[in-house]
PDB file of N, CA and C in Angstrom:
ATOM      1  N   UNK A   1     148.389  57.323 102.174  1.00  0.00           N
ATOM      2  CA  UNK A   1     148.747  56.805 103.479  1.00  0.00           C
ATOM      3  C   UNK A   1     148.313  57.810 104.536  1.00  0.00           C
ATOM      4  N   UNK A   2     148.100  58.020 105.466  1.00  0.00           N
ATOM      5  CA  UNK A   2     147.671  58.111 106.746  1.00  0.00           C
ATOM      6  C   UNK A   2     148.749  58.831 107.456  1.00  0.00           C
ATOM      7  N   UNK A   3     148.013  59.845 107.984  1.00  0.00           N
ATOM      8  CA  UNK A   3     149.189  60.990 108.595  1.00  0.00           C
ATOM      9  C   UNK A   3     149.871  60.060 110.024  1.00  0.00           C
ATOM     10  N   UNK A   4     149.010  59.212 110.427  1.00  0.00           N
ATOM     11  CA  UNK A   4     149.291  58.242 111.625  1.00  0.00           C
ATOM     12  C   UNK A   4     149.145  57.087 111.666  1.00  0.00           C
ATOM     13  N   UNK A   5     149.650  56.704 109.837  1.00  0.00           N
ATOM     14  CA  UNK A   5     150.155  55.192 109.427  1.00  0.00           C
ATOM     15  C   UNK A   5     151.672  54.913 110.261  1.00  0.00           C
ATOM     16  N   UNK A   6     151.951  54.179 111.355  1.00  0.00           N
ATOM     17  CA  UNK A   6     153.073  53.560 111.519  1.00  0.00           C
ATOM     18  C   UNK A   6     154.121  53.234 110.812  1.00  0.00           C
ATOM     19  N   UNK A   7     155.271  53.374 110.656  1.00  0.00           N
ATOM     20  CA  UNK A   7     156.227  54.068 109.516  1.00  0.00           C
ATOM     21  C   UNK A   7     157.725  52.393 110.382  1.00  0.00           C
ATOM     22  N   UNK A   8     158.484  52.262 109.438  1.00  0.00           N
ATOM     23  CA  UNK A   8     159.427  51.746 109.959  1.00  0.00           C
ATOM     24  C   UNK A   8     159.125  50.138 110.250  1.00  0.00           C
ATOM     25  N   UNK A   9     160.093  49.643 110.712  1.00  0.00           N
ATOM     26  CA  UNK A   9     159.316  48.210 111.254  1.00  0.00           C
ATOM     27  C   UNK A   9     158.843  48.103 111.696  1.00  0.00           C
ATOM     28  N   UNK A  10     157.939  48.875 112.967  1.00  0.00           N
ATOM     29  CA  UNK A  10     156.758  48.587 113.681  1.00  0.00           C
ATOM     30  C   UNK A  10     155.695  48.164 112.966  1.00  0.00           C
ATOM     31  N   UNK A  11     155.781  48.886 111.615  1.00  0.00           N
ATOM     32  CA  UNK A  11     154.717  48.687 110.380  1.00  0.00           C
ATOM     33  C   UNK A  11     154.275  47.451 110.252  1.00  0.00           C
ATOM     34  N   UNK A  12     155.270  46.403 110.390  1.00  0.00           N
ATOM     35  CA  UNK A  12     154.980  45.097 110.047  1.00  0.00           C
ATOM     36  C   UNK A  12     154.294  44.211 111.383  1.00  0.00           C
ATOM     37  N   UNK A  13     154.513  44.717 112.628  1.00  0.00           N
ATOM     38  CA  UNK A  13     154.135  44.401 113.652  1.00  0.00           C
ATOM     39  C   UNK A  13     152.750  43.496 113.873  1.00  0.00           C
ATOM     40  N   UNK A  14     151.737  44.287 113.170  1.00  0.00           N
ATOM     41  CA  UNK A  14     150.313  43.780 113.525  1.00  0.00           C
ATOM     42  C   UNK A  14     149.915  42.585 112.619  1.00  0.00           C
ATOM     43  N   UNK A  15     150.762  42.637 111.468  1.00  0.00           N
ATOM     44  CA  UNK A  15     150.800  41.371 110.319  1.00  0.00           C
ATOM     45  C   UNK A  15     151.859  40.158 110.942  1.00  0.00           C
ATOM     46  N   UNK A  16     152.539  41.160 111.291  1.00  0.00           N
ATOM     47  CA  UNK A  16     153.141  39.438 112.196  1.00  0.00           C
ATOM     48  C   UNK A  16     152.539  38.778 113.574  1.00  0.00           C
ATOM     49  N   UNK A  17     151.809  39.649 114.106  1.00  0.00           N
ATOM     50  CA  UNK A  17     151.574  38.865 115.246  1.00  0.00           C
ATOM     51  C   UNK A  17     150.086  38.272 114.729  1.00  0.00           C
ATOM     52  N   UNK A  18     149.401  38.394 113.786  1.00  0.00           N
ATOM     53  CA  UNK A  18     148.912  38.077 113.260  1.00  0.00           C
ATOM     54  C   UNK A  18     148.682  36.775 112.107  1.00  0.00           C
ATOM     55  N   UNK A  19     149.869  36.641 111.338  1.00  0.00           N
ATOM     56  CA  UNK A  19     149.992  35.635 111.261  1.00  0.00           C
ATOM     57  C   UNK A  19     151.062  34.481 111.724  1.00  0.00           C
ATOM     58  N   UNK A  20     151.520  35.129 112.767  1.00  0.00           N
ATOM     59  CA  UNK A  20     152.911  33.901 113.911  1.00  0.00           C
ATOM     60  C   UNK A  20     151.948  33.244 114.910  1.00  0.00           C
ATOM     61  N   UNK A  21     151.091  34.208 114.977  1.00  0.00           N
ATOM     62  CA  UNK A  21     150.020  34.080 116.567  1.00  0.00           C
ATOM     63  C   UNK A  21     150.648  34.300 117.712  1.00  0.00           C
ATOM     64  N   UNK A  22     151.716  34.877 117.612  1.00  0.00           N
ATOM     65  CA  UNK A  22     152.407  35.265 119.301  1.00  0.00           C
ATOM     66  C   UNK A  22     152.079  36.809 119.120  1.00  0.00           C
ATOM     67  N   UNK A  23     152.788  37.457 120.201  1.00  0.00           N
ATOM     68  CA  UNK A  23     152.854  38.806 119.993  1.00  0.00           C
ATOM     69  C   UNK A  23     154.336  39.386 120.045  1.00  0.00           C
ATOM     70  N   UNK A  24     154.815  40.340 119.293  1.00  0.00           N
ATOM     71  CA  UNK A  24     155.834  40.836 119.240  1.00  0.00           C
ATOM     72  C   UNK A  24     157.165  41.035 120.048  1.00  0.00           C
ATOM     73  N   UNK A  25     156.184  41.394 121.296  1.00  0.00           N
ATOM     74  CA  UNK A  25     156.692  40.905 122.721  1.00  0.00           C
ATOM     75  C   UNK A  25     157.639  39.642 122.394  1.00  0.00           C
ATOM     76  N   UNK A  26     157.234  38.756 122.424  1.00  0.00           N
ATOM     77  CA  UNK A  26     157.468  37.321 122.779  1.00  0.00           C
ATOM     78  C   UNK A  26     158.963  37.359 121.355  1.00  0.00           C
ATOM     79  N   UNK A  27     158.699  37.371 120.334  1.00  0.00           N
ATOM     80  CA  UNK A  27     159.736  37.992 119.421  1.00  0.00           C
ATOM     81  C   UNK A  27     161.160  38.436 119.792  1.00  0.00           C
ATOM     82  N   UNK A  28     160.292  39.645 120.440  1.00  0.00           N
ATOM     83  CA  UNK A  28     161.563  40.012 120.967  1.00  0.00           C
ATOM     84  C   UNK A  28     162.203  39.542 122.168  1.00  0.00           C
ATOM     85  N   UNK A  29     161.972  38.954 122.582  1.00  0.00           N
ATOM     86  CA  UNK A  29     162.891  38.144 123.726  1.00  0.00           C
ATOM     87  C   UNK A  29     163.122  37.375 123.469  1.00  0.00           C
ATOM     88  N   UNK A  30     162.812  36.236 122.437  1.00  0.00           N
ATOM     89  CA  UNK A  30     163.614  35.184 121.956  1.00  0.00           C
ATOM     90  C   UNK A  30     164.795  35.568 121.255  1.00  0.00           C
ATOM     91  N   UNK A  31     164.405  37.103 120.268  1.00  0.00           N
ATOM     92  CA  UNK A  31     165.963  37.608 119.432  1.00  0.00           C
ATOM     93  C   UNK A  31     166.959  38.282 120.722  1.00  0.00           C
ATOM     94  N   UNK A  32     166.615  38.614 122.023  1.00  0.00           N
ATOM     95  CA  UNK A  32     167.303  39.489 122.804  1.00  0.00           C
ATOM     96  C   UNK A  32     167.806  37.953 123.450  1.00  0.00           C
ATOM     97  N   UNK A  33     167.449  36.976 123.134  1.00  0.00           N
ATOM     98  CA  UNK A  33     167.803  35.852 124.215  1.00  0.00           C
ATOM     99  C   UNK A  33     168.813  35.033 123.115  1.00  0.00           C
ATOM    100  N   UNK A  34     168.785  34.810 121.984  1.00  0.00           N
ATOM    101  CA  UNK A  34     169.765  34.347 120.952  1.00  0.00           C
ATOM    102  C   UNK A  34     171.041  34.867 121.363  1.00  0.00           C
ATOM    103  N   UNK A  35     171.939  33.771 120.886  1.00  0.00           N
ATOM    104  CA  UNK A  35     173.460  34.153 121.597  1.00  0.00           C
ATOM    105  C   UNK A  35     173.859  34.757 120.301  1.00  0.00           C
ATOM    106  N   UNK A  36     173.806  34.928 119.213  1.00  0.00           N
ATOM    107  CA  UNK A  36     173.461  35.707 117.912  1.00  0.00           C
ATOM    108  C   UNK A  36     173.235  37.172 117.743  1.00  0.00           C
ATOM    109  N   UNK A  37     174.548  37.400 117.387  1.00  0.00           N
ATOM    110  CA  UNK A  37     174.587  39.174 117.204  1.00  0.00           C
ATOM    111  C   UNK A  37     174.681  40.104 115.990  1.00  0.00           C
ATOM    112  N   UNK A  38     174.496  39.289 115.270  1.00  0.00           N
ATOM    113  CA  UNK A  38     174.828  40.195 113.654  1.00  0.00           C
ATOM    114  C   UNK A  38     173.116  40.130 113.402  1.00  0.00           C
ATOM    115  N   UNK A  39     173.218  41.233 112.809  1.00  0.00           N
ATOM    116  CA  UNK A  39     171.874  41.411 111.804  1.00  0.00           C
ATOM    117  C   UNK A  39     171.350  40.341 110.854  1.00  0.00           C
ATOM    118  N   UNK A  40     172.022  39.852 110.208  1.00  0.00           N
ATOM    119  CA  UNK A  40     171.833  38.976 109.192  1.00  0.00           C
ATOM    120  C   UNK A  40     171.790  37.950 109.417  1.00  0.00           C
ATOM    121  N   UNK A  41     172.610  36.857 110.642  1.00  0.00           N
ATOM    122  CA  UNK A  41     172.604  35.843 111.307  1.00  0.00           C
ATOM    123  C   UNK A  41     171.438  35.546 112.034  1.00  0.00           C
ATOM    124  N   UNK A  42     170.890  36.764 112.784  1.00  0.00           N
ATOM    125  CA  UNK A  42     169.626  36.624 113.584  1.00  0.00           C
ATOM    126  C   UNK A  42     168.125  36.279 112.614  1.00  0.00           C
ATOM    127  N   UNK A  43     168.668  37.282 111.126  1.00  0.00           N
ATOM    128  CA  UNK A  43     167.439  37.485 110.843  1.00  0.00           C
ATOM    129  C   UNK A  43     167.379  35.751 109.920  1.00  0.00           C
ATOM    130  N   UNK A  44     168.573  35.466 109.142  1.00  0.00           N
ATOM    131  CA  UNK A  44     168.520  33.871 109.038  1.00  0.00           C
ATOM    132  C   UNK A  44     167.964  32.762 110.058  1.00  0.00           C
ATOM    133  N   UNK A  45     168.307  32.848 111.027  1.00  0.00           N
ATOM    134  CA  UNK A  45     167.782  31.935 111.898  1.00  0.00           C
ATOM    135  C   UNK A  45     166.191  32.142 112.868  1.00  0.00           C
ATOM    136  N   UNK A  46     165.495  33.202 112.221  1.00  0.00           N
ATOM    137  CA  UNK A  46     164.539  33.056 112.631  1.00  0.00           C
ATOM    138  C   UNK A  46     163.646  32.645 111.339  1.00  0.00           C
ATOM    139  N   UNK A  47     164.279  32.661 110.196  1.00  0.00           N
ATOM    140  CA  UNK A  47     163.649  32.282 109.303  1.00  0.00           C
ATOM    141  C   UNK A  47     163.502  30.848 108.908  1.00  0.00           C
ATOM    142  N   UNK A  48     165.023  30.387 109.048  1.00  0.00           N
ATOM    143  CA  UNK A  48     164.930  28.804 109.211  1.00  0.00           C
ATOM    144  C   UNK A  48     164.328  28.339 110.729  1.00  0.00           C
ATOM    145  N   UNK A  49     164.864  28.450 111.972  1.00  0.00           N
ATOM    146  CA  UNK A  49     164.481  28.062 113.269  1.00  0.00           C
ATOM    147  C   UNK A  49     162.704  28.410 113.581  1.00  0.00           C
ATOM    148  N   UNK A  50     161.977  29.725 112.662  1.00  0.00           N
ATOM    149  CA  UNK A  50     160.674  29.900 113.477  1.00  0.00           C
ATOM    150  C   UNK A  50     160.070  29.848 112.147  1.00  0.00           C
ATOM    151  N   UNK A  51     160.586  29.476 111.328  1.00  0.00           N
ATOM    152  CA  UNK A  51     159.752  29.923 109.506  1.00  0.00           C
ATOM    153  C   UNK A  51     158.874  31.673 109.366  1.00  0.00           C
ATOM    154  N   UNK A  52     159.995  32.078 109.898  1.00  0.00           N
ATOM    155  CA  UNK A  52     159.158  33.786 109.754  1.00  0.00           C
ATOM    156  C   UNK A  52     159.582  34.142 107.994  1.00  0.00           C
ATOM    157  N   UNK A  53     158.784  34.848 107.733  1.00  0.00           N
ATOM    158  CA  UNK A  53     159.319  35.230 106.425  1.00  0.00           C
ATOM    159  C   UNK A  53     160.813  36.263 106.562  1.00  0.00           C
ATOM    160  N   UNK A  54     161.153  36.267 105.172  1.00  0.00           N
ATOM    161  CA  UNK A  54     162.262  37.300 105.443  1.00  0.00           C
ATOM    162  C   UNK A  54     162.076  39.019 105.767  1.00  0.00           C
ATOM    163  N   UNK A  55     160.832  39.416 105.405  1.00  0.00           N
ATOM    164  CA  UNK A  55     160.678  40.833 105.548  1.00  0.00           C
ATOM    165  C   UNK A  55     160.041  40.969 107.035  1.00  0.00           C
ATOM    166  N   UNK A  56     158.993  40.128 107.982  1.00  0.00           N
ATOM    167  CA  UNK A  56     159.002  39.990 109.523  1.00  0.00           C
ATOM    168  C   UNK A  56     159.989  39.710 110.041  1.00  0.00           C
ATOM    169  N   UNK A  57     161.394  39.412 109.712  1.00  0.00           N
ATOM    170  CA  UNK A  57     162.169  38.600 110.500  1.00  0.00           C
ATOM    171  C   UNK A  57     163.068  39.866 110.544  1.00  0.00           C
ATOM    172  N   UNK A  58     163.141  40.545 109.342  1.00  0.00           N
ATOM    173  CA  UNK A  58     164.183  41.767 109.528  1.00  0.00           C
ATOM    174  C   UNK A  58     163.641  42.823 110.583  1.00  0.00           C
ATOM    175  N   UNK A  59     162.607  43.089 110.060  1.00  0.00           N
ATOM    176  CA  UNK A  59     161.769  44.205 111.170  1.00  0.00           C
ATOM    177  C   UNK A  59     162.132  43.924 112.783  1.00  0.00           C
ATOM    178  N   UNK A  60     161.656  42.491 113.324  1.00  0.00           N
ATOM    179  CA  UNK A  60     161.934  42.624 114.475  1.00  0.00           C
ATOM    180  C   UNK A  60     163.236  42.962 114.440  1.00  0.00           C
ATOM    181  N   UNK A  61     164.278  42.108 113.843  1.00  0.00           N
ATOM    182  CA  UNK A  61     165.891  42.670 114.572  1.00  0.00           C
ATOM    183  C   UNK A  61     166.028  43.502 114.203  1.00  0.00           C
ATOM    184  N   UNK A  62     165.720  44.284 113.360  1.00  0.00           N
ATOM    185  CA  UNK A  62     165.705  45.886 112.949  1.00  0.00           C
ATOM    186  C   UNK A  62     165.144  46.692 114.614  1.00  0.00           C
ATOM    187  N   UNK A  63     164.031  46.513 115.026  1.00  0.00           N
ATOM    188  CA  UNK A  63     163.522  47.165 115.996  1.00  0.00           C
ATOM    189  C   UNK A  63     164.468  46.762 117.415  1.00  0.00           C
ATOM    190  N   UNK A  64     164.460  45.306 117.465  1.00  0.00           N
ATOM    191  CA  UNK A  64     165.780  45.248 118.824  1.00  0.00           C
ATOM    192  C   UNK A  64     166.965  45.771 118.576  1.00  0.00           C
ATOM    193  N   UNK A  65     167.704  45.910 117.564  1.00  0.00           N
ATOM    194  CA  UNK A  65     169.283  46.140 117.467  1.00  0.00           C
ATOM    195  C   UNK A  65     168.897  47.855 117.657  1.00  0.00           C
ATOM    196  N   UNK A  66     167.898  48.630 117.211  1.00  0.00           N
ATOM    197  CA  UNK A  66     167.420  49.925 117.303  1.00  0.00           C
ATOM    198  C   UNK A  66     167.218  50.063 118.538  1.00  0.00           C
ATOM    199  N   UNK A  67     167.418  49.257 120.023  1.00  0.00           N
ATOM    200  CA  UNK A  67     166.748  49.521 121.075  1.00  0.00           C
ATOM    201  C   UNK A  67     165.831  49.296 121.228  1.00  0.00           C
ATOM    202  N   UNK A  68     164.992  48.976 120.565  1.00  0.00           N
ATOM    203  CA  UNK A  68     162.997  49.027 120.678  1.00  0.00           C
ATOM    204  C   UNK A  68     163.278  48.168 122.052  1.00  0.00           C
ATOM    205  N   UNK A  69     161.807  47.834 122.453  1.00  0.00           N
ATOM    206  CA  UNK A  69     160.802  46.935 123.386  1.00  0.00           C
ATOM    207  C   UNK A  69     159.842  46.343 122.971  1.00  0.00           C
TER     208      UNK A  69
END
């Protein structure tokens, strides 16, 4: 791996916007806009509501509940 391989959920970032076709951005303001506050609730309903897989779906709310942008 790569001394300046992207580490964490950002990791998954370029594979999801890649295959969702939005950009991450957009992600995250739909999970910051969900009236949905648990980890596990959010990451369920983007899986049923947007068909994200389960390992993109954690990353983003992993990165918003972390503060990210």
């Amino acid at each position: 791996m790569s001394e300046n391989a992207v580490k964490g959920p950002a990791g998954y970032f370029p594979s999801i916007e890649k295959k969702y076709g939005r950009p991450v951005s957009d992600w995250f303001e739909i999970i910051r806009d969900s009236p949905l506050t648990k980890h596990m609730e959010l990451v369920s309903w983007l899986k049923a509501e947007h068909g994200l897989g389960h390992g993109h779906a954690n990353a983003l709310v992993a990165h918003v509940r972390a503060g990210g942008r």
